[in-house]
N, C-alpha and C. Protein backbone atom coordinates (compact mmCIF):
# COMPACT_ATOMS: atom_id res chain seq x y z
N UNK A 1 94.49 -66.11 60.70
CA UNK A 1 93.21 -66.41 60.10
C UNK A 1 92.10 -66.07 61.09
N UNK A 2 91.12 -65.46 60.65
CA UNK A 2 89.88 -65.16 61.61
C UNK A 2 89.02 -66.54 62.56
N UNK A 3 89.04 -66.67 63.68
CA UNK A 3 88.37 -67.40 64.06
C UNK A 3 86.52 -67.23 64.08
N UNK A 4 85.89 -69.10 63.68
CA UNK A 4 84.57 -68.61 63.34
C UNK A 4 84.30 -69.76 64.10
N UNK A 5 83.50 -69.66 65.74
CA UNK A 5 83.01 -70.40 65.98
C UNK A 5 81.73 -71.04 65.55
N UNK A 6 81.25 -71.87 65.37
CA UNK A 6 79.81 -72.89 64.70
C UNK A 6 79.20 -73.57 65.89
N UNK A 7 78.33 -73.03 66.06
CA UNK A 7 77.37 -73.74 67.56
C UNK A 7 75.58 -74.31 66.51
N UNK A 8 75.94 -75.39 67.04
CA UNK A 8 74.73 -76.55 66.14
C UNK A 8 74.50 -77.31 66.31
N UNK A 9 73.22 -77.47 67.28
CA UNK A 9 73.35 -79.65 67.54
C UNK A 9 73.05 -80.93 66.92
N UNK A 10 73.02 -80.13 65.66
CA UNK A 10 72.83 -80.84 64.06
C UNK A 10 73.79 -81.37 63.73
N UNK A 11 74.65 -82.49 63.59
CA UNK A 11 76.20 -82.53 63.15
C UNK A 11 75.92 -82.29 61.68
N UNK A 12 74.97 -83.02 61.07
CA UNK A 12 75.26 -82.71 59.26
C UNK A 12 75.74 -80.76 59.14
N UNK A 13 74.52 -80.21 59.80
CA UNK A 13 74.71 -78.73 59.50
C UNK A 13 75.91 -78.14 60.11
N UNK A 14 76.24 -78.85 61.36
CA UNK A 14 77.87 -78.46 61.60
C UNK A 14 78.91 -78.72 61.04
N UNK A 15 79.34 -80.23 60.24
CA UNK A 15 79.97 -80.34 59.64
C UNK A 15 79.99 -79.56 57.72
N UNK A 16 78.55 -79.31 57.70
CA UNK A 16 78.91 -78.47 56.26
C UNK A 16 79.15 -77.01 56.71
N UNK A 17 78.78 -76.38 57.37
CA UNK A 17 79.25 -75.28 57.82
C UNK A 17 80.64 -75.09 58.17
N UNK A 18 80.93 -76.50 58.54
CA UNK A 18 83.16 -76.44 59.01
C UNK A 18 83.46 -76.50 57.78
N UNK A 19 83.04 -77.59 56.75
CA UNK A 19 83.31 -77.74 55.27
C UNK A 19 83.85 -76.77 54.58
N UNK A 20 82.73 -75.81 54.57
CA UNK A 20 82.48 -74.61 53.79
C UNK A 20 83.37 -73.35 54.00
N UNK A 21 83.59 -73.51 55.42
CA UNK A 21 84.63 -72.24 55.92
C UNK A 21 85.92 -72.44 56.22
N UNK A 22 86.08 -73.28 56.67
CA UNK A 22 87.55 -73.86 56.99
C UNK A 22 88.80 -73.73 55.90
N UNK A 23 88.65 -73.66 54.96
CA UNK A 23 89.48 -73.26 53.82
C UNK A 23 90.30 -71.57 54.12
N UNK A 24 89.40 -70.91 54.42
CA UNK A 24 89.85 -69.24 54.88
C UNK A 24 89.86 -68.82 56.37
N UNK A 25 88.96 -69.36 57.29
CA UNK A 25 88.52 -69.60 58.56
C UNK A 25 88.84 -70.71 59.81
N UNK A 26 89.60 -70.40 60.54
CA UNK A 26 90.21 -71.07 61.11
C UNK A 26 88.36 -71.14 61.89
N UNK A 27 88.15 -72.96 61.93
CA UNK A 27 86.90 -72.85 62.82
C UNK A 27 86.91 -73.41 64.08
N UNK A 28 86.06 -73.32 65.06
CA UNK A 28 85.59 -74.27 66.16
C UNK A 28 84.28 -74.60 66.42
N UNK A 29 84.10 -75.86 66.38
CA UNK A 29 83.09 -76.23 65.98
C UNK A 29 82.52 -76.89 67.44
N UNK A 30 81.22 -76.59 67.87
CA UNK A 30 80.68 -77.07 69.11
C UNK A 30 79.44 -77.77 69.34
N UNK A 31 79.35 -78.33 69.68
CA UNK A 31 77.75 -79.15 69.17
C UNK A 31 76.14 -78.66 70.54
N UNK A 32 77.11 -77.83 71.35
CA UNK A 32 75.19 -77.38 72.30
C UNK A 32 75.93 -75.85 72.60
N UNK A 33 74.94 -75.36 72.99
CA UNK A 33 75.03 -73.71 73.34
C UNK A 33 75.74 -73.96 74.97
N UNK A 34 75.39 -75.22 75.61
CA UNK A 34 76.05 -74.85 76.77
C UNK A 34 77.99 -75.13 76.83
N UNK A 35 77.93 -75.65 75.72
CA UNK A 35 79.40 -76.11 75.48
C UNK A 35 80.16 -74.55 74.93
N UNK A 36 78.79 -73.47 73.98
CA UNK A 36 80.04 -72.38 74.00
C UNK A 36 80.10 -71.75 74.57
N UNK A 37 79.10 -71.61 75.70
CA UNK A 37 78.87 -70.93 76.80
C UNK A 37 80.37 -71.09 77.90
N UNK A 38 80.45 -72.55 78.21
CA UNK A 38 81.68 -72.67 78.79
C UNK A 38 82.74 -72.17 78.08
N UNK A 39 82.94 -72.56 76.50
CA UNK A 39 84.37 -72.13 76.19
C UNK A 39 84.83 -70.34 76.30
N UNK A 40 83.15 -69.92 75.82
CA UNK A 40 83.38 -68.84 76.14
C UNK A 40 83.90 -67.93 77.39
N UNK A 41 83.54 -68.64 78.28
CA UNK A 41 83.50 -68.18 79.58
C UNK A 41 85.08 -68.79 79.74
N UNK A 42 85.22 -69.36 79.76
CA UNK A 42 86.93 -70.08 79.74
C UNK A 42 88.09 -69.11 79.96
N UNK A 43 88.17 -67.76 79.00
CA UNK A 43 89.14 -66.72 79.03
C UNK A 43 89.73 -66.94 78.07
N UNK A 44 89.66 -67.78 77.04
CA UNK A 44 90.61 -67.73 75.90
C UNK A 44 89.97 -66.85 74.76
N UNK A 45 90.96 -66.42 73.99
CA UNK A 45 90.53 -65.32 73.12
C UNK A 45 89.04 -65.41 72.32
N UNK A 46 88.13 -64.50 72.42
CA UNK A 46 86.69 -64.78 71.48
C UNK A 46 87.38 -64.55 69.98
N UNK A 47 85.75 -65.61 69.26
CA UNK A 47 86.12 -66.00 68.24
C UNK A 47 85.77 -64.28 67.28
N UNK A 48 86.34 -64.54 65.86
CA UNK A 48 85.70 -63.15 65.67
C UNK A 48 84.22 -63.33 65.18
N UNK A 49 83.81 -64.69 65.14
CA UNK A 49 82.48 -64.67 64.97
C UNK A 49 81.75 -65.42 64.55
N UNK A 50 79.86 -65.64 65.77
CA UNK A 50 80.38 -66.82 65.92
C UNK A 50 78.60 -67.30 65.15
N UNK A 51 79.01 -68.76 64.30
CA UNK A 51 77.47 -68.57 63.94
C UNK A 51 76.71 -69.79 64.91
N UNK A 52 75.46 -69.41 64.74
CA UNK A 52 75.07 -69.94 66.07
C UNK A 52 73.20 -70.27 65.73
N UNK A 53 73.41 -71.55 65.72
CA UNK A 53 71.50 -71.95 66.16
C UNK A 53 71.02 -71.56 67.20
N UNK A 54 69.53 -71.08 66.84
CA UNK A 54 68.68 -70.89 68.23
C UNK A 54 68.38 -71.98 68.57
N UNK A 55 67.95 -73.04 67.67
CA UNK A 55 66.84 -74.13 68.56
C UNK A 55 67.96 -75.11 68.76
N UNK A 56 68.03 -75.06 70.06
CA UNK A 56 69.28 -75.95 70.51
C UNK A 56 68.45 -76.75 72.15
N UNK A 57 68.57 -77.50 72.52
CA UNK A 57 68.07 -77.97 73.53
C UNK A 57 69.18 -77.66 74.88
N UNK A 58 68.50 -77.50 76.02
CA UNK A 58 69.32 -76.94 77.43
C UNK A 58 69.64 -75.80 77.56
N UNK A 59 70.55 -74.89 76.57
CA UNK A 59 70.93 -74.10 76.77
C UNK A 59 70.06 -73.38 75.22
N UNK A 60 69.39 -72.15 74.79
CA UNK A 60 69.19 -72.24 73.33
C UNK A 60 70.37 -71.19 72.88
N UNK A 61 70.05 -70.80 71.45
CA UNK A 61 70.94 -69.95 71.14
C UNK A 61 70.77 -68.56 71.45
N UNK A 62 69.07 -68.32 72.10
CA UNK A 62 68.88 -67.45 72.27
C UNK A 62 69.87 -66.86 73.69
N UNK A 63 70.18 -67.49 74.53
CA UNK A 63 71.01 -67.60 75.73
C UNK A 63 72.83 -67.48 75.33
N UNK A 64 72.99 -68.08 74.08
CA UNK A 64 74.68 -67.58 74.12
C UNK A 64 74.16 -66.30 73.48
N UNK A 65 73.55 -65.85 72.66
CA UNK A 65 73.37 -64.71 72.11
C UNK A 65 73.47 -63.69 72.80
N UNK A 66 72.92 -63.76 74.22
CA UNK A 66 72.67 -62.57 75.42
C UNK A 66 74.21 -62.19 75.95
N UNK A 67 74.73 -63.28 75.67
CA UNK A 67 76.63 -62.96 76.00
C UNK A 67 77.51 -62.80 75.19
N UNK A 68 77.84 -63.42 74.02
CA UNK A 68 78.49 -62.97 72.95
C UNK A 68 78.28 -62.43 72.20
N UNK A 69 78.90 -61.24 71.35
CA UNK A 69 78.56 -60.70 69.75
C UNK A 69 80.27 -60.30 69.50
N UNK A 70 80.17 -60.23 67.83
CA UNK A 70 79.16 -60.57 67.43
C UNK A 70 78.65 -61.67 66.69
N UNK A 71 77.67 -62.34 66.06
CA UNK A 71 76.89 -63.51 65.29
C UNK A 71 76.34 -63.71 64.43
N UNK A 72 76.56 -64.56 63.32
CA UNK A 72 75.73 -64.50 62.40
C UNK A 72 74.17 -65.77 62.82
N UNK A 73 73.01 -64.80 62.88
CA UNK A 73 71.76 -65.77 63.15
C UNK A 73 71.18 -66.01 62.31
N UNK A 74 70.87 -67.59 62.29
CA UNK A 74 69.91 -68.00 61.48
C UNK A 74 69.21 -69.27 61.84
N UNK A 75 68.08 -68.67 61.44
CA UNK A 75 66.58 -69.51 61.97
C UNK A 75 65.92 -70.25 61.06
N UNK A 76 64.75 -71.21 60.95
CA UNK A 76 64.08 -71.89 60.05
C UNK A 76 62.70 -72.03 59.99
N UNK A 77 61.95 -71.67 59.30
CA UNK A 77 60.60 -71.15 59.61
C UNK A 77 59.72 -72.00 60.62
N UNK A 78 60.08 -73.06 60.81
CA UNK A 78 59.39 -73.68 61.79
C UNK A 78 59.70 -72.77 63.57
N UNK A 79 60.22 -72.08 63.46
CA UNK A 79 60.55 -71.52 64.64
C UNK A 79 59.52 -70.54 65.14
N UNK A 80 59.03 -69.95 63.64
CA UNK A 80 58.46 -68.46 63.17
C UNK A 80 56.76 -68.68 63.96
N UNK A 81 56.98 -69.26 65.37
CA UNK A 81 55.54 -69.67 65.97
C UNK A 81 55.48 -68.42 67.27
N UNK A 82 54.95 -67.55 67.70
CA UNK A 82 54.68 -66.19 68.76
C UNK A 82 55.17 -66.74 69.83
N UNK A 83 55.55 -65.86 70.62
CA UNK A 83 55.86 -66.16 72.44
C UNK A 83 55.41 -65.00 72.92
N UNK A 84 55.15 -65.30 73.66
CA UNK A 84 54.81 -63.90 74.73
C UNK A 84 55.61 -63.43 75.78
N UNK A 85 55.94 -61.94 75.79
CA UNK A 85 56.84 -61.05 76.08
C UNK A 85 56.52 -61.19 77.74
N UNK A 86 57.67 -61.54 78.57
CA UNK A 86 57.52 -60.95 79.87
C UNK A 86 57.43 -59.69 80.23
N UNK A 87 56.83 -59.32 81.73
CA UNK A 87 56.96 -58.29 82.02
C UNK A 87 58.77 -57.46 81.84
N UNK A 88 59.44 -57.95 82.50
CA UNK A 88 61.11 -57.74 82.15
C UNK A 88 61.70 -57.61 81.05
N UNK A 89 61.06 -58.72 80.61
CA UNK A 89 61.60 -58.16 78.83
C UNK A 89 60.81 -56.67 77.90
N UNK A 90 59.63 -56.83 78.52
CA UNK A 90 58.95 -55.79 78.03
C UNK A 90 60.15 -54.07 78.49
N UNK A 91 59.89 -54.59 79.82
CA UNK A 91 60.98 -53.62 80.57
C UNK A 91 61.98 -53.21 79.82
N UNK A 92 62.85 -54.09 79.57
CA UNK A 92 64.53 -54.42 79.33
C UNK A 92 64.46 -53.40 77.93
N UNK A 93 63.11 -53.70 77.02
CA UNK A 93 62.81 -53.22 75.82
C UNK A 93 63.01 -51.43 75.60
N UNK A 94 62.83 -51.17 76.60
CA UNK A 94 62.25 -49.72 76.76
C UNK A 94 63.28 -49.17 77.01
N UNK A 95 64.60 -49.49 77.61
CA UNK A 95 65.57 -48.79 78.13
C UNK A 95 66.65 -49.36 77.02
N UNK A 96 66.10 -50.69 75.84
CA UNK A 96 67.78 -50.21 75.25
C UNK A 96 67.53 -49.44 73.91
N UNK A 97 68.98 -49.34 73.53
CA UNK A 97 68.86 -48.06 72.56
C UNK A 97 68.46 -48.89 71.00
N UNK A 98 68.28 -48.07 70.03
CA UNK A 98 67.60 -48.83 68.61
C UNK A 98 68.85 -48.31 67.82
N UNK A 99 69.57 -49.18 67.33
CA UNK A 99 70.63 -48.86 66.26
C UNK A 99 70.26 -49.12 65.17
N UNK A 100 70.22 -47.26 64.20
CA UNK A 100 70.01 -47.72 62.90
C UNK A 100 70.91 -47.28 61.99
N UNK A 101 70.70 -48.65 60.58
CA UNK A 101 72.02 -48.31 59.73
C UNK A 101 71.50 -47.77 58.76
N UNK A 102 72.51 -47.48 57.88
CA UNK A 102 72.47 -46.99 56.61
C UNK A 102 72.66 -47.63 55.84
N UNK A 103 73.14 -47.33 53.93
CA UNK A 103 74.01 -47.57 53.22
C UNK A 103 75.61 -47.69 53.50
N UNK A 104 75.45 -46.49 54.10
CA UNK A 104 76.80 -45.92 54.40
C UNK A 104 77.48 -46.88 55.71
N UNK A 105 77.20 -47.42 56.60
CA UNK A 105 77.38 -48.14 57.76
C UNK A 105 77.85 -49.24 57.62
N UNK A 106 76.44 -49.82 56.27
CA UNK A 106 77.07 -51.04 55.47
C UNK A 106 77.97 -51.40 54.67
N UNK A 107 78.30 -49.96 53.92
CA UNK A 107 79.18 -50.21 52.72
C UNK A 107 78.79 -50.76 51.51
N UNK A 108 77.34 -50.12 51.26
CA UNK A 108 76.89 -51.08 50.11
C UNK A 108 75.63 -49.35 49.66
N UNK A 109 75.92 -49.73 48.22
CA UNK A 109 75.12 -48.53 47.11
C UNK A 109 74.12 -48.10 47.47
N UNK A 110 73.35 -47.02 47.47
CA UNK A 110 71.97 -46.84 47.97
C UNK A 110 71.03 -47.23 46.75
N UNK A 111 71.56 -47.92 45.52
CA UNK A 111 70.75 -48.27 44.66
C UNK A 111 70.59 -50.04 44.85
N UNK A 112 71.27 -50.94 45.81
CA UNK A 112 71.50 -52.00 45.74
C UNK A 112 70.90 -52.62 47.15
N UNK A 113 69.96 -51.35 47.85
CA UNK A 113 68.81 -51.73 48.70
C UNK A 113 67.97 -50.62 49.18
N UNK A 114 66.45 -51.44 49.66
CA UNK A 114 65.77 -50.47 50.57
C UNK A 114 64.59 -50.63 48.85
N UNK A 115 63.77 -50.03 48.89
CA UNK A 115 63.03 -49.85 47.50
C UNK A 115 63.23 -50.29 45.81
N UNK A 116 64.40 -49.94 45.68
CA UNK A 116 64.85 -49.54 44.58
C UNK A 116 65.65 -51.12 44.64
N UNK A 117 66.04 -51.73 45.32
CA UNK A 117 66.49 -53.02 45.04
C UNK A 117 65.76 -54.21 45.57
N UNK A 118 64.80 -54.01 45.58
CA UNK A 118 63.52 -55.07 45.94
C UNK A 118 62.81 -55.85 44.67
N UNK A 119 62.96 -56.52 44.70
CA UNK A 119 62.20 -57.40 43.48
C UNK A 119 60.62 -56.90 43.74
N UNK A 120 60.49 -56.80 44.92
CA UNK A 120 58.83 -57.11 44.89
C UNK A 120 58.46 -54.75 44.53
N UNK A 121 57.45 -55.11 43.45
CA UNK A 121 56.77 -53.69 42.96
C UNK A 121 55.72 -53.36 43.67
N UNK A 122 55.44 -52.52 44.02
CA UNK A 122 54.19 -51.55 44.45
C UNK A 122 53.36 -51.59 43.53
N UNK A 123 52.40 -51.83 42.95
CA UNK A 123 51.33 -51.01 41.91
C UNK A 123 50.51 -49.78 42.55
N UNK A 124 50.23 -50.29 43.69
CA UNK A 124 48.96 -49.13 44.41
C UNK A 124 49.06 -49.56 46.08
N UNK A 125 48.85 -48.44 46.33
CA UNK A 125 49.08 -48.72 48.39
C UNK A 125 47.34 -47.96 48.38
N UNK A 126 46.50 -48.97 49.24
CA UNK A 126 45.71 -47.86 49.90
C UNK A 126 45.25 -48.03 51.28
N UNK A 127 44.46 -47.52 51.80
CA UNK A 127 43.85 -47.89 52.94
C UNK A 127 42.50 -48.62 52.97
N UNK A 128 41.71 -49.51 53.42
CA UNK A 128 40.31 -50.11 52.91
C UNK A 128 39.49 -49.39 54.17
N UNK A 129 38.41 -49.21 53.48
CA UNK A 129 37.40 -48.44 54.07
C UNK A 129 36.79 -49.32 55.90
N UNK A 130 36.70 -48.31 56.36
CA UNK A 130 36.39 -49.00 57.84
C UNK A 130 35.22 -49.98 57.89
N UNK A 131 35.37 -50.95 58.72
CA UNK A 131 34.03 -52.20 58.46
C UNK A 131 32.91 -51.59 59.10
N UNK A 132 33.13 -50.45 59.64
CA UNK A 132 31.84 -50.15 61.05
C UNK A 132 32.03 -48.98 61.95
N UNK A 133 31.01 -48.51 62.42
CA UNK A 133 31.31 -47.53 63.59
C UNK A 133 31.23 -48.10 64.50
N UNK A 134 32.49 -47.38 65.30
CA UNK A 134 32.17 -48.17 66.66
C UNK A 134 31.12 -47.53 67.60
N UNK A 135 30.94 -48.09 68.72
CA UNK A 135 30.04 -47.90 69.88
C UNK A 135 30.43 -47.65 70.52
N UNK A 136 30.30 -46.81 71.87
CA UNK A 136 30.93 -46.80 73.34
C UNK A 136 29.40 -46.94 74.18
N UNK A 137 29.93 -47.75 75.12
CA UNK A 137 28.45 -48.57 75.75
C UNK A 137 29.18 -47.72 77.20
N UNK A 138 27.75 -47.44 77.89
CA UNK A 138 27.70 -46.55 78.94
C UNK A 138 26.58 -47.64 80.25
N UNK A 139 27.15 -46.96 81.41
CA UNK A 139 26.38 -47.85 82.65
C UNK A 139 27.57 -48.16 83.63
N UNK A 140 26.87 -48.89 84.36
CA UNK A 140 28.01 -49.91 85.28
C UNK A 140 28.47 -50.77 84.53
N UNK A 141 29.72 -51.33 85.09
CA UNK A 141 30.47 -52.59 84.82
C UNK A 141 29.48 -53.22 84.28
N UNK A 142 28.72 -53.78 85.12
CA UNK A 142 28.00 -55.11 84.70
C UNK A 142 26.63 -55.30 83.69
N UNK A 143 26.31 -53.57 84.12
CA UNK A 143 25.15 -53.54 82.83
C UNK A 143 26.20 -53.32 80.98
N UNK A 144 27.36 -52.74 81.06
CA UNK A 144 28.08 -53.09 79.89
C UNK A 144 28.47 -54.17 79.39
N UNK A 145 28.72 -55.26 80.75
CA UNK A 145 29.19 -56.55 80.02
C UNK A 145 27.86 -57.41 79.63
N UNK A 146 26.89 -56.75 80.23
CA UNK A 146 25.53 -57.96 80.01
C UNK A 146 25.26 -57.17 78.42
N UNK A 147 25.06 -56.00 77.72
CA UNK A 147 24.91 -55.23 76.90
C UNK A 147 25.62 -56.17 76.01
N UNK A 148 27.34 -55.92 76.48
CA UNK A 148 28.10 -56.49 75.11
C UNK A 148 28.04 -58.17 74.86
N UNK A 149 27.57 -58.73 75.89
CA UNK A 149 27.23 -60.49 75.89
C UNK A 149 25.75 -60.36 75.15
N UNK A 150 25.09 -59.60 74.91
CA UNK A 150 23.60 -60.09 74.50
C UNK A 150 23.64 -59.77 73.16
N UNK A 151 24.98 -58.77 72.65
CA UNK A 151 24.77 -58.23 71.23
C UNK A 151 25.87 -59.43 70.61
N UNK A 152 26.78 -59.79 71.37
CA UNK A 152 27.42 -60.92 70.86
C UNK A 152 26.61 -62.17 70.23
N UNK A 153 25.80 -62.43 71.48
CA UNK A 153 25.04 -63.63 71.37
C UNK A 153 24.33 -63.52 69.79
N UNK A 154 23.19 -62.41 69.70
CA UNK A 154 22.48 -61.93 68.82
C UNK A 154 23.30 -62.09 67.25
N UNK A 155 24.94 -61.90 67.44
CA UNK A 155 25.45 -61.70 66.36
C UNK A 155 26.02 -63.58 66.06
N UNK A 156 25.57 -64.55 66.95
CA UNK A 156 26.12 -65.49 67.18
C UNK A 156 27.25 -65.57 67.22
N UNK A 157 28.00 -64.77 67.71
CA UNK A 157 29.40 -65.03 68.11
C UNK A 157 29.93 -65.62 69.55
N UNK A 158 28.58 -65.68 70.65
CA UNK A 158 28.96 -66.47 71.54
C UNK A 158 28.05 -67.18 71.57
């Protein structure tokens, strides 16, 4: 039987997730990211796959993620709040490669995604007309920033 590890420090959502799979899926069920971090690291055979919360406290899921695949992820819109990119990660960004799929990769119809299987319709795409021309302000440093502080002011925006 396929092994499916469950990393969640939710027990309700861990235990319906063992519920649900355990019938076909041999599971293991772990309650913090640093607990699969160890098992993982352990040497015993990986699971074939493992599902896994991000918002986990100590360790997140974003951290077993960087070591195991592969995973099924899933998030909850309260998460859906910006972070800002380190320099390194920005880095890290640039040098890895972008894997893209297909139909064909997936195993699934080219009529059963992408456009053509989207609920949501197009009526009209356009572009909206520009709000303004811009300016390019000329001088020193400081006669530009006094320029762009006095037209601000004027516009009451500062």
């Amino acid at each position: 039987m396929p092994k499916i590890m469950i990393v969640d420090d939710d027990i309700t959502s861990l235990s319906m997730a063992r519920a649900i799979l355990e019938s076909e899926y041999t599971t293991i069920p772990v309650r913090s990211g640093y607990e699969a971090l160890r098992l993982l690291a352990a040497g015993a055979e990986p699971p074939d796959l493992i599902l896994l919360d991000i918002n986990m406290p100590v360790v997140s899921g974003y951290e077993v993620l960087e070591i195991q695949r592969p995973c099924l992820l899933t998030a909850v819109k309260e998460l859906n709040r910006p972070r800002y990119m380190t320099i390194i990660g920005i880095e890290r960004a640039y040098e890895k490669e972008i894997t893209v799929w297909d139909e064909n990769d997936l195993g699934i119809r080219p009529e059963d995604c992408g456009h053509h299987a989207s609920p949501t319709k197009v009526f009209r795409s356009f572009t909206p007309p520009p709000k303004g021309k811009g300016e390019m302000l000329s001088g020193t440093v400081n006669e530009m920033a006094q320029t762009l502080v006095s037209r601000l002011m004027e516009k009451h925006i500062l």
